[in-house]
N, C-alpha and C. Protein backbone atom coordinates (compact mmCIF):
# COMPACT_ATOMS: atom_id res chain seq x y z
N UNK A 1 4.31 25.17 -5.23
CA UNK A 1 4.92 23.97 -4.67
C UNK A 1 5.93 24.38 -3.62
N UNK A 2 5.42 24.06 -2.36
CA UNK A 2 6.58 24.43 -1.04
C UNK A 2 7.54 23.13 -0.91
N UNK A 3 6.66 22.32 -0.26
CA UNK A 3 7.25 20.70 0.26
C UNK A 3 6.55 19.71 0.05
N UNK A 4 7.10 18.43 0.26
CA UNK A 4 6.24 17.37 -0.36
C UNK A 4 6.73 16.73 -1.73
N UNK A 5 5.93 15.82 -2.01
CA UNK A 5 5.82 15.71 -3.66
C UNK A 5 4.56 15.95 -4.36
N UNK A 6 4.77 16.03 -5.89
CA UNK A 6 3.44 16.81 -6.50
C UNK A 6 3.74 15.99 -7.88
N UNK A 7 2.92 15.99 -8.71
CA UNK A 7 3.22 16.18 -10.29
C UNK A 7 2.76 17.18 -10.47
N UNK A 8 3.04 17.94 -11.30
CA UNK A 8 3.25 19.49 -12.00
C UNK A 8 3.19 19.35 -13.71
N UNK A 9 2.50 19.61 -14.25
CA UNK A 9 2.13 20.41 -15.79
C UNK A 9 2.58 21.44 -15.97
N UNK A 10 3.31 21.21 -16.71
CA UNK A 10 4.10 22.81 -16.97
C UNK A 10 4.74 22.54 -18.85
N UNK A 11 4.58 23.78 -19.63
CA UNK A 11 4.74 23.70 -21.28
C UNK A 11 4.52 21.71 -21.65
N UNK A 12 3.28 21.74 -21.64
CA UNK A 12 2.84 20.56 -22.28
C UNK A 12 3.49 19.01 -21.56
N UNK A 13 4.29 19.17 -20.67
CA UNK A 13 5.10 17.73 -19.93
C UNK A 13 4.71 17.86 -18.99
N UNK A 14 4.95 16.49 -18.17
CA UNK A 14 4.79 16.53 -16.83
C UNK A 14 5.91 16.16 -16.15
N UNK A 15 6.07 16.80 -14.86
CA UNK A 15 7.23 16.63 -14.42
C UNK A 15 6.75 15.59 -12.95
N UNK A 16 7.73 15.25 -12.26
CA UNK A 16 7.39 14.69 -10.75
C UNK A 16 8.18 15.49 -10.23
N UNK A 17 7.58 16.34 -9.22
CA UNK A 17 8.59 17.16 -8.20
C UNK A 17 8.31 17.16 -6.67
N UNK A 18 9.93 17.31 -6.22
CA UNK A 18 9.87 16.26 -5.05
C UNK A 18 10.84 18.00 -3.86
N UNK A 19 10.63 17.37 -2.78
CA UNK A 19 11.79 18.73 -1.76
C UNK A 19 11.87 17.41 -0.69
N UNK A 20 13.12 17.71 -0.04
CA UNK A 20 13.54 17.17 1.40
C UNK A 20 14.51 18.15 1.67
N UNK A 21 14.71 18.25 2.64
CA UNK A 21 15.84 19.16 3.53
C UNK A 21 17.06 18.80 2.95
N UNK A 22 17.26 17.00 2.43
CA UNK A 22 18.81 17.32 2.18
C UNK A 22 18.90 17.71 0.81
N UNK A 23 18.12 17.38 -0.10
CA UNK A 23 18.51 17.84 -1.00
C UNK A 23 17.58 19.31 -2.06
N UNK A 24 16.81 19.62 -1.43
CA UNK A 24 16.21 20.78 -1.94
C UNK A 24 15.38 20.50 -2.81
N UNK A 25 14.52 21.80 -3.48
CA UNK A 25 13.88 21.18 -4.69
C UNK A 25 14.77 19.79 -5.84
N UNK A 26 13.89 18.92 -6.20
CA UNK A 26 13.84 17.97 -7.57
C UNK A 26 13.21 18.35 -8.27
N UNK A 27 13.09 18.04 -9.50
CA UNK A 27 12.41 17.79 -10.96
C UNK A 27 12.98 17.33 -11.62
N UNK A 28 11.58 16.43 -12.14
CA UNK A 28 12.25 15.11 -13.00
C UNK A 28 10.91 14.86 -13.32
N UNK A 29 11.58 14.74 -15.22
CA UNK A 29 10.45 14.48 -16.84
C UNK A 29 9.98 13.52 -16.84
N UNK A 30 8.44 13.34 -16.62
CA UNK A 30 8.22 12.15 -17.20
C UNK A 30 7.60 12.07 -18.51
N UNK A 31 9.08 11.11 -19.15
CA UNK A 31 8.56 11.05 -20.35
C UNK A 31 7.36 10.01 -21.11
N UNK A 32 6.90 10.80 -22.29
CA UNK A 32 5.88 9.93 -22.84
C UNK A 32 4.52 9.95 -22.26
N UNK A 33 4.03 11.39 -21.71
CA UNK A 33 2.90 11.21 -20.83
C UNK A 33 1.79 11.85 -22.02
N UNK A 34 0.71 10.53 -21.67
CA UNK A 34 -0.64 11.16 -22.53
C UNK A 34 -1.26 12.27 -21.82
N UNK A 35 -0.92 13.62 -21.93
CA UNK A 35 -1.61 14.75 -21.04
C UNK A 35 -3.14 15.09 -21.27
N UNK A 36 -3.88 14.47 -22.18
CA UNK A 36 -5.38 14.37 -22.65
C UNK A 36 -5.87 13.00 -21.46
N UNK A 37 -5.38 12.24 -21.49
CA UNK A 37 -5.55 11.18 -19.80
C UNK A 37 -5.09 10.95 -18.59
N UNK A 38 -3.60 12.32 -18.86
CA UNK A 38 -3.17 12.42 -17.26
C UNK A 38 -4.05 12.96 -16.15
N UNK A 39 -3.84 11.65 -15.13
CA UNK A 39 -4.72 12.28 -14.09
C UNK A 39 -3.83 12.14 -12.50
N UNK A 40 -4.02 12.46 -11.48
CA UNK A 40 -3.66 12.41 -10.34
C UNK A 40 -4.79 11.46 -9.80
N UNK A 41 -4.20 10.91 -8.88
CA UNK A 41 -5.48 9.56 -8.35
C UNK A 41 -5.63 9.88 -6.61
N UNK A 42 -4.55 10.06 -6.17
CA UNK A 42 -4.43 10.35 -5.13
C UNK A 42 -4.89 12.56 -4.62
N UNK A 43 -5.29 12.45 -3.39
CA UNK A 43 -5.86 13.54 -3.15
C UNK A 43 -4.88 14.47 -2.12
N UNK A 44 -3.90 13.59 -1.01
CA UNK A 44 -3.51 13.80 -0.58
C UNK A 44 -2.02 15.09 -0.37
N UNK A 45 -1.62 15.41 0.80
CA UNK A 45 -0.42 16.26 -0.27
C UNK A 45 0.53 15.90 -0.45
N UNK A 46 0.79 14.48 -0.41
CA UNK A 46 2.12 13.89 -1.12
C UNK A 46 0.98 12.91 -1.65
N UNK A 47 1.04 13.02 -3.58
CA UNK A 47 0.22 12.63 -4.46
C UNK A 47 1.32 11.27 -4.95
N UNK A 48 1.17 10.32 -4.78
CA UNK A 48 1.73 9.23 -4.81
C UNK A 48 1.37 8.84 -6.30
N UNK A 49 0.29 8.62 -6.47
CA UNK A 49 0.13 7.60 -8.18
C UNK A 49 -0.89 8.66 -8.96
N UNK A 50 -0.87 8.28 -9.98
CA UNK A 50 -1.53 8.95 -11.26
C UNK A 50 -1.09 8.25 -12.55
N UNK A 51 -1.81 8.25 -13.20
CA UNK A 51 -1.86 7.51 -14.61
C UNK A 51 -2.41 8.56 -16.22
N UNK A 52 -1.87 7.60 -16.95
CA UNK A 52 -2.49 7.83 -18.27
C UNK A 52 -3.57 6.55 -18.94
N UNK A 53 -3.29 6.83 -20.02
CA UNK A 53 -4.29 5.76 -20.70
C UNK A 53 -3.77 4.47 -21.02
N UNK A 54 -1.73 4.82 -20.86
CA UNK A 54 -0.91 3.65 -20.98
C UNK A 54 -0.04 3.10 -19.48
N UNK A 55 0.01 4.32 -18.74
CA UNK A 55 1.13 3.69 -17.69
C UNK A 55 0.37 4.06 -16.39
N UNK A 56 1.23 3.30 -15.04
CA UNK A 56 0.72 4.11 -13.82
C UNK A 56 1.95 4.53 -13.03
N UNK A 57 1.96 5.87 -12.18
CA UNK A 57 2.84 6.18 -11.99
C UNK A 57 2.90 6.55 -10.48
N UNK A 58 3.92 5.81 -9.59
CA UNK A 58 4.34 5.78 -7.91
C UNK A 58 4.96 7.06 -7.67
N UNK A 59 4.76 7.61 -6.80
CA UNK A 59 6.03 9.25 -6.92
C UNK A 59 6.49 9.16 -8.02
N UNK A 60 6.28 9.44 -9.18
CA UNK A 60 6.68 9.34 -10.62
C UNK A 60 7.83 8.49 -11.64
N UNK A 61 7.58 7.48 -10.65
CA UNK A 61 8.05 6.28 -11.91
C UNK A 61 6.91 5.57 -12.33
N UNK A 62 7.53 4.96 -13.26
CA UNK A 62 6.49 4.02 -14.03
C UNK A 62 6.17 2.66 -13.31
N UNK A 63 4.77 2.37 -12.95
CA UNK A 63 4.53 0.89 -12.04
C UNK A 63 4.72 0.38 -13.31
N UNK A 64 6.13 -0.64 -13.41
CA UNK A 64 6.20 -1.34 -14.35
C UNK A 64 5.43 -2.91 -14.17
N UNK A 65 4.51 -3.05 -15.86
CA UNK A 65 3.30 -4.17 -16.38
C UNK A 65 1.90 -3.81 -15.39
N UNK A 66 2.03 -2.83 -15.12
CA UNK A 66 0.90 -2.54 -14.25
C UNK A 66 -0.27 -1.98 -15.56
N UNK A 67 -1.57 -2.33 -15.75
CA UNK A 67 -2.39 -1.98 -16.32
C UNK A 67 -3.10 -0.84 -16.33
N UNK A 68 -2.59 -0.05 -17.12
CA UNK A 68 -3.69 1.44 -16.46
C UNK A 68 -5.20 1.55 -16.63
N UNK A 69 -5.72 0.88 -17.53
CA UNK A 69 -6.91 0.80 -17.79
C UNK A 69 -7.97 0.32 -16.47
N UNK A 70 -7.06 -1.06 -15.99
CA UNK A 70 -7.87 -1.81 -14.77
C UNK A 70 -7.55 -1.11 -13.69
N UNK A 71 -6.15 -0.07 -12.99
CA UNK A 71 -5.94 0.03 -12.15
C UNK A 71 -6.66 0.70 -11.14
N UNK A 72 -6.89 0.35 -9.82
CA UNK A 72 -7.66 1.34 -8.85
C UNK A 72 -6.38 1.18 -7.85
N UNK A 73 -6.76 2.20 -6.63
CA UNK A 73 -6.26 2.63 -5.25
C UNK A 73 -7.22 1.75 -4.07
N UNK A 74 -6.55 1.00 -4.09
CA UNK A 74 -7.82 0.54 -2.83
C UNK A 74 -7.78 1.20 -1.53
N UNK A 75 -8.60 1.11 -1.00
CA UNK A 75 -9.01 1.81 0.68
C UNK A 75 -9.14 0.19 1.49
N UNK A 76 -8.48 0.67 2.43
CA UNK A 76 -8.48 -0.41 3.54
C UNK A 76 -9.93 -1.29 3.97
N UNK A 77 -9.53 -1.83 4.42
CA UNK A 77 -11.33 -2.60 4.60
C UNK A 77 -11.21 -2.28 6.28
N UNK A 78 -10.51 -2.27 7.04
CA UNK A 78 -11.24 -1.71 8.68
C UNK A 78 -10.03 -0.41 8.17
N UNK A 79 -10.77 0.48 9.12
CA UNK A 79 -9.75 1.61 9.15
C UNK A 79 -8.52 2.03 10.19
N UNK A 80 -7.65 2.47 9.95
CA UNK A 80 -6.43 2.55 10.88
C UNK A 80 -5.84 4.00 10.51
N UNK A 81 -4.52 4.48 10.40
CA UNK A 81 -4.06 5.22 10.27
C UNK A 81 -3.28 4.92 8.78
N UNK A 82 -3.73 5.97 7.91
CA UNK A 82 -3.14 5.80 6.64
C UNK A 82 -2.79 6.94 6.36
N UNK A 83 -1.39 7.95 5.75
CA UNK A 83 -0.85 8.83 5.24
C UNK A 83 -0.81 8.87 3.98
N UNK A 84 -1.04 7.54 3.25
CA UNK A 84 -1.07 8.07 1.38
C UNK A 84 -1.01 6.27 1.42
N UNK A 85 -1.98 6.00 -0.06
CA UNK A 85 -2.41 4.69 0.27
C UNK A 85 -1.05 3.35 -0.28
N UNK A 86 -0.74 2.62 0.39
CA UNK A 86 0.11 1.77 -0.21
C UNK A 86 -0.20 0.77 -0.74
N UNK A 87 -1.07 -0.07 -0.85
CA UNK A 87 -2.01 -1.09 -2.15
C UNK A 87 -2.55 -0.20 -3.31
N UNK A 88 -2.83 -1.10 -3.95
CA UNK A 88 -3.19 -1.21 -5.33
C UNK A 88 -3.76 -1.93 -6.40
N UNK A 89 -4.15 -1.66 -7.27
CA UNK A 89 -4.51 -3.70 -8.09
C UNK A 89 -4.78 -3.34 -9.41
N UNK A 90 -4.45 -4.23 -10.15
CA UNK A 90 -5.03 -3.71 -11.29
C UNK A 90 -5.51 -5.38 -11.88
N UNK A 91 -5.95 -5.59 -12.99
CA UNK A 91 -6.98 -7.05 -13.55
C UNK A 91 -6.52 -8.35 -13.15
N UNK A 92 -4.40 -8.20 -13.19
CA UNK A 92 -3.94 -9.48 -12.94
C UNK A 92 -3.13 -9.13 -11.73
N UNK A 93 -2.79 -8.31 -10.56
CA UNK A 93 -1.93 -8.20 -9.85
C UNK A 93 -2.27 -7.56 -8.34
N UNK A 94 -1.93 -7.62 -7.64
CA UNK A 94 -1.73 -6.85 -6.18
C UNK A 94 -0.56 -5.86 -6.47
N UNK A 95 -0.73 -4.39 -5.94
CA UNK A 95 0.20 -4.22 -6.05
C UNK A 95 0.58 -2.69 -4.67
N UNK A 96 2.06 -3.30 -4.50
CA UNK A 96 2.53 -2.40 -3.17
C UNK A 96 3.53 -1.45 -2.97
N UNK A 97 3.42 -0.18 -2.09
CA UNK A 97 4.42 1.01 -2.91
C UNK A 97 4.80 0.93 -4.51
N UNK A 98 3.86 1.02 -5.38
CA UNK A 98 4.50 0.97 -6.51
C UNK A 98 4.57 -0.18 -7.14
N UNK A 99 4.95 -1.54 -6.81
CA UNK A 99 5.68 -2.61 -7.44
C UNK A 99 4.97 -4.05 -7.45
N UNK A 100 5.09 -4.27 -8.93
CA UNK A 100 3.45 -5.28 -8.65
C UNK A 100 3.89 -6.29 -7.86
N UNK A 101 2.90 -6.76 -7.16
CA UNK A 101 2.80 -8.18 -5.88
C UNK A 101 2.90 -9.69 -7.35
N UNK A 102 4.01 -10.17 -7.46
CA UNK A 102 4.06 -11.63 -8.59
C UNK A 102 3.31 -12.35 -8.57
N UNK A 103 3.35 -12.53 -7.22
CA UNK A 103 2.21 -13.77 -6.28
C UNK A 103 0.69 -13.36 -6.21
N UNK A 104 0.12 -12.33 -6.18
CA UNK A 104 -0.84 -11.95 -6.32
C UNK A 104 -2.05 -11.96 -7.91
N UNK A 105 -3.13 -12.09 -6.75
CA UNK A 105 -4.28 -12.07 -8.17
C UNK A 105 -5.15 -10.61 -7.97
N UNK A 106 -4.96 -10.04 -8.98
CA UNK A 106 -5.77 -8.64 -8.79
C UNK A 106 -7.13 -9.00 -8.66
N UNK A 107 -7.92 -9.46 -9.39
CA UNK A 107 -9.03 -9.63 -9.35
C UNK A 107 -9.58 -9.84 -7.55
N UNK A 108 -9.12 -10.58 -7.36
CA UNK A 108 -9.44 -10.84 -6.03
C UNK A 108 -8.37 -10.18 -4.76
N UNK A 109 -7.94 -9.00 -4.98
CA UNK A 109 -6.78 -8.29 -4.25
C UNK A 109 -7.55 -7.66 -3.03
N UNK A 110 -7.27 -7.60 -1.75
CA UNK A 110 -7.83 -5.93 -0.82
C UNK A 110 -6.88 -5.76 -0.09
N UNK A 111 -7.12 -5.03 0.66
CA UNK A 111 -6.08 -4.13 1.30
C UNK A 111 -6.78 -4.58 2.58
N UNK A 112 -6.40 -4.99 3.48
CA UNK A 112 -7.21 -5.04 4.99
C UNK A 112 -6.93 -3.98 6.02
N UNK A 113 -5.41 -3.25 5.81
CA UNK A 113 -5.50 -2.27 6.73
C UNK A 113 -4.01 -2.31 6.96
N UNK A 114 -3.58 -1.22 7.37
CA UNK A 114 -2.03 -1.15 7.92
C UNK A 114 -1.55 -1.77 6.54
N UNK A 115 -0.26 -3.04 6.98
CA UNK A 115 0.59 -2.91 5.95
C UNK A 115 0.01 -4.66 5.46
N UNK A 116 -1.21 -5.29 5.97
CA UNK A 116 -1.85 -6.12 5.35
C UNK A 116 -2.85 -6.30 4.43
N UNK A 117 -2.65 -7.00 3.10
CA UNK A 117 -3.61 -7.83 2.22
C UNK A 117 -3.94 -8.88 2.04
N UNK A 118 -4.91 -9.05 1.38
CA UNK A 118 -4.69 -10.95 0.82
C UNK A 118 -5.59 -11.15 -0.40
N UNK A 119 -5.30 -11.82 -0.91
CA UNK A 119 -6.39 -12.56 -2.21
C UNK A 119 -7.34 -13.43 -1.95
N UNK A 120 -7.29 -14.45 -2.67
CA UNK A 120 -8.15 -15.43 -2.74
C UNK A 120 -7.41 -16.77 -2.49
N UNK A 121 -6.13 -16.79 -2.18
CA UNK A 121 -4.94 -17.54 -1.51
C UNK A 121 -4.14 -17.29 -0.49
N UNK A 122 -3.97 -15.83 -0.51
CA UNK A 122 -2.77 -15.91 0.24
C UNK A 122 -2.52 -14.38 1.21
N UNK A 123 -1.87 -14.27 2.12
CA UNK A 123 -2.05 -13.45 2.43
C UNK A 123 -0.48 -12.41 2.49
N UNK A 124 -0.42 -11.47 2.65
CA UNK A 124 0.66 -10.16 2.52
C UNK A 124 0.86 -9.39 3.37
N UNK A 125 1.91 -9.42 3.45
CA UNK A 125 2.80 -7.67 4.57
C UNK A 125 3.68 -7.12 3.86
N UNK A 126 3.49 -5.82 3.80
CA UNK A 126 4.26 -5.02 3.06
C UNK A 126 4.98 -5.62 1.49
N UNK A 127 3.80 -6.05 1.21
CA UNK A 127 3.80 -6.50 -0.21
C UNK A 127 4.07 -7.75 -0.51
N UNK A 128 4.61 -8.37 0.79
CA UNK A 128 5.65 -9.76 0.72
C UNK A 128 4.49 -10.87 0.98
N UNK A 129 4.32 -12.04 0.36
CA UNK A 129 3.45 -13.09 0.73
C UNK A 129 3.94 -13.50 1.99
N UNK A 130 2.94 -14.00 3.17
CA UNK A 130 3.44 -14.23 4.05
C UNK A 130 3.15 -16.01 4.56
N UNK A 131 4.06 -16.89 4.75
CA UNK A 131 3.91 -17.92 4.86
C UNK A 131 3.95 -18.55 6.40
N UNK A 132 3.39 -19.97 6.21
CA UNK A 132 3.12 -20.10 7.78
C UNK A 132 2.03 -19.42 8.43
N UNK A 133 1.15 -18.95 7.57
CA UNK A 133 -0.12 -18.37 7.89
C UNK A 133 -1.21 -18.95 7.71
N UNK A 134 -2.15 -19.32 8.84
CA UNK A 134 -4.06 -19.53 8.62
C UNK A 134 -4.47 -19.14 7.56
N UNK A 135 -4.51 -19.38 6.21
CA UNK A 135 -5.44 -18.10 5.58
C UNK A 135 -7.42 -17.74 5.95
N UNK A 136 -7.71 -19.01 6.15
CA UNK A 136 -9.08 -19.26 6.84
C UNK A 136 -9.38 -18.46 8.14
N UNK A 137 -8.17 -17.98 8.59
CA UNK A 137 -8.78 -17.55 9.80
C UNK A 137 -8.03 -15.98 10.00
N UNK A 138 -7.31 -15.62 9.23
CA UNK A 138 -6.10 -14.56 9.18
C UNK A 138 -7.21 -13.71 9.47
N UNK A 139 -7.18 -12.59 10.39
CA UNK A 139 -7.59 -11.03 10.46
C UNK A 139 -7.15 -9.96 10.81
N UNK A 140 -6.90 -8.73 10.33
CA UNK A 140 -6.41 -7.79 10.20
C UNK A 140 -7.20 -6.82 12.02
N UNK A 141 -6.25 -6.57 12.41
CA UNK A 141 -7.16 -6.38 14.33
C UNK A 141 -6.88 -5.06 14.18
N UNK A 142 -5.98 -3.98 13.67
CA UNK A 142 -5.93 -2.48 13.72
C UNK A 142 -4.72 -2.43 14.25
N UNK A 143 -4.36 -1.12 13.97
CA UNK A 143 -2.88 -0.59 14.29
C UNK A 143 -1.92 -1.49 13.50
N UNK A 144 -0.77 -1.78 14.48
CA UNK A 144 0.17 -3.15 13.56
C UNK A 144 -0.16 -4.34 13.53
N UNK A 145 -1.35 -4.77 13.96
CA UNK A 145 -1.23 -5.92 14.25
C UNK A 145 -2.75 -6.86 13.49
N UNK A 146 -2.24 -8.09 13.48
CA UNK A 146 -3.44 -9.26 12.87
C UNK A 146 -3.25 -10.83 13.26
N UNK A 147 -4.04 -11.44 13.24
CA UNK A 147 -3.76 -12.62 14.25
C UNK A 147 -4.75 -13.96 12.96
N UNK A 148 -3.84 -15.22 13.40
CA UNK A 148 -4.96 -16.10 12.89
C UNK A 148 -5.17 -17.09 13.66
N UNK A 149 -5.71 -18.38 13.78
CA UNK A 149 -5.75 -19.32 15.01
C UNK A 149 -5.03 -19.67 15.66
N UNK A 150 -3.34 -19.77 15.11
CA UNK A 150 -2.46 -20.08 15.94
C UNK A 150 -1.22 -18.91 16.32
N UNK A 151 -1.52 -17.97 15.41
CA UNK A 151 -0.39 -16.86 15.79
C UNK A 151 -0.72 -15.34 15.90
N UNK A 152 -0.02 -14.49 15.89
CA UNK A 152 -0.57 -12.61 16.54
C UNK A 152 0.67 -12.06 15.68
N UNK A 153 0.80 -11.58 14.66
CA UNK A 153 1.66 -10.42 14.06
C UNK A 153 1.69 -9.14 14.40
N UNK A 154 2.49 -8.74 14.41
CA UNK A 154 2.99 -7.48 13.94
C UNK A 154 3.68 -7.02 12.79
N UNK A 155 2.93 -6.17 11.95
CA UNK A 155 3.86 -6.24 10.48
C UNK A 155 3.79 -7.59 9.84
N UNK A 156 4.72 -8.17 9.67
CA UNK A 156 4.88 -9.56 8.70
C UNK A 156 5.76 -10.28 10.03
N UNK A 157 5.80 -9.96 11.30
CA UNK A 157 6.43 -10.98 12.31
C UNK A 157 5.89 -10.99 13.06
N UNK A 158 6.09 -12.60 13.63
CA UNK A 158 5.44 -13.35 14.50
C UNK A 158 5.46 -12.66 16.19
N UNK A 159 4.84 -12.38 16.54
CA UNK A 159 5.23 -11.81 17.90
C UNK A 159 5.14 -13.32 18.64
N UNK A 160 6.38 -14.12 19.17
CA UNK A 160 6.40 -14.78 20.12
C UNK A 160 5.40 -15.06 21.39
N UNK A 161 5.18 -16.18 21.71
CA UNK A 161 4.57 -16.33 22.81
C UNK A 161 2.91 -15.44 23.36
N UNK A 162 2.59 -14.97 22.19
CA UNK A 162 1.07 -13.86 22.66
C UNK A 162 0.27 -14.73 21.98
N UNK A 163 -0.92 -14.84 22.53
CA UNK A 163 -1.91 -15.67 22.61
C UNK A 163 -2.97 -15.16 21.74
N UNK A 164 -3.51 -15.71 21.03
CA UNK A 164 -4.41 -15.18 19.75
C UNK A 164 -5.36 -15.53 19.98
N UNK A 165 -5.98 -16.10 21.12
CA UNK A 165 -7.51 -16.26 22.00
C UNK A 165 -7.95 -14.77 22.58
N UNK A 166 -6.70 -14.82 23.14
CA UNK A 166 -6.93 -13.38 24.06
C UNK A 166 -6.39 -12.30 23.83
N UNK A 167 -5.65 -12.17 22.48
CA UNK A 167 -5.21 -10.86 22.13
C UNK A 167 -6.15 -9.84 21.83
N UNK A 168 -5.99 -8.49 22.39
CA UNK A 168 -6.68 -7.31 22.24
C UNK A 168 -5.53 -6.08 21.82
N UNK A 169 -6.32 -5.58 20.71
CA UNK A 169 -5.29 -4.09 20.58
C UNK A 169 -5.98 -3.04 21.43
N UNK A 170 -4.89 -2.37 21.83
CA UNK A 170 -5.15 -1.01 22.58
C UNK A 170 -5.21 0.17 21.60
N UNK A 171 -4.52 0.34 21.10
CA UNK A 171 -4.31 1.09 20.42
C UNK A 171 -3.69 1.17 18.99
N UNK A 172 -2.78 1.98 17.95
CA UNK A 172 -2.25 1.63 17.02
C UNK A 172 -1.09 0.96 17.20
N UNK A 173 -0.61 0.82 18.44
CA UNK A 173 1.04 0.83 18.70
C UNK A 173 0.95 -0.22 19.83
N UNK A 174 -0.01 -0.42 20.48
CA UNK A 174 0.38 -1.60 21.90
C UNK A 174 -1.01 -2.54 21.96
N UNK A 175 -0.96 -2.87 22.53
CA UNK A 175 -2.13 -4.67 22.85
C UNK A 175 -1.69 -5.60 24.07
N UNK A 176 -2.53 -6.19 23.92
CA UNK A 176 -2.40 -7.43 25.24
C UNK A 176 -3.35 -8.79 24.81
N UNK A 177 -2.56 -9.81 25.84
CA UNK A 177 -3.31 -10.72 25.63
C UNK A 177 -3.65 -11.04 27.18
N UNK A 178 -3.71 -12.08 27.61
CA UNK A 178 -3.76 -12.96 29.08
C UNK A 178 -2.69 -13.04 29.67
N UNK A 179 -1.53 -12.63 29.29
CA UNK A 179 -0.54 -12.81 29.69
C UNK A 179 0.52 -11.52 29.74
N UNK A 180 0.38 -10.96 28.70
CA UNK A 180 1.46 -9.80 28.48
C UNK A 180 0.84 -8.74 27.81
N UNK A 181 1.95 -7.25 27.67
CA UNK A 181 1.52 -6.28 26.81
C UNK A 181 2.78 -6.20 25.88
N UNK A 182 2.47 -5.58 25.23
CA UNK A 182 3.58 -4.86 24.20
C UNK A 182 3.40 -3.35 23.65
């Protein structure tokens, strides 16, 4: 273990261990782990979630009421740029960095891409339900951005005045419509 975070097995426990520049190596117990069903879920080299047969675990806390049995990692539905996945779901919930979505129905949860989801109601940015939204027409366009008949986001805000007829992304970071870029 250089840098990053990891979970680590070591004399029968598992630990979560973490490094940053300011504060150097961490370690820290997590207790109560079934090590006959501990698994790592994530592949990446900062290993974000992993579970047992009872809990699921974010950089090594416990996703508290999160179901381990139902839980999966979802993968985005268009692809963009992802570093370690931030959705989630398990039978009754959405769930984001870690922390279940209230408002959300797992069953019907996805991930659309970047920092957007939606259910079978409603739709999400960065975990937060987002209101004042199309849901009929909401789509996730790549990079930061998603648009529905009457508006163009970025993240969970409204980008002013850009036109959702003619919006095009360029890239992960800029777009245009008929009128302007950003």
């Amino acid at each position: 273990f250089t840098s990053g975070y990891a979970f680590q097995i070591s004399d029968n426990n598992v630990y979560y261990k973490s490094w940053d520049a300011g504060r150097g190596d961490h370690s820290r117990l997590l207790p109560n782990v079934d090590l006959e069903t501990f698994k790592v879920l994530t592949k990446s080299r900062e290993k974000a979630y992993a579970k047992d047969k009872q809990k699921v675990y974010y950089f090594g806390r416990v996703v508290e009421n999160a179901d381990a049995k139902s839980f999966e990692i979802l993968k985005p539905q268009k692809n963009g740029r992802v570093s370690y996945p931030d959705y989630a779901r398990d039978k009754k919930h959405g769930i984001y960095q870690g922390a279940i979505i209230e408002e959300s129905d797992g069953a019907s949860f996805i991930w659309l891409g970047a920092s957007y989801a939606k259910d079978q109601s409603s739709v999400f940015a960065r975990g937060q339900k987002m209101e004042d939204v199309d849901y009929s027409s909401f789509e996730y366009l790549g990079g930061i951005y998603a648009k529905d008949s009457f508006s163009v986001y970025t993240d969970y805000r409204k980008i002013e005045d850009a036109d959702p007829k003619s919006f095009r992304v360029k890239d992960d970071n800029s777009a245009t419509d008929a009128h302007q870029s950003w």
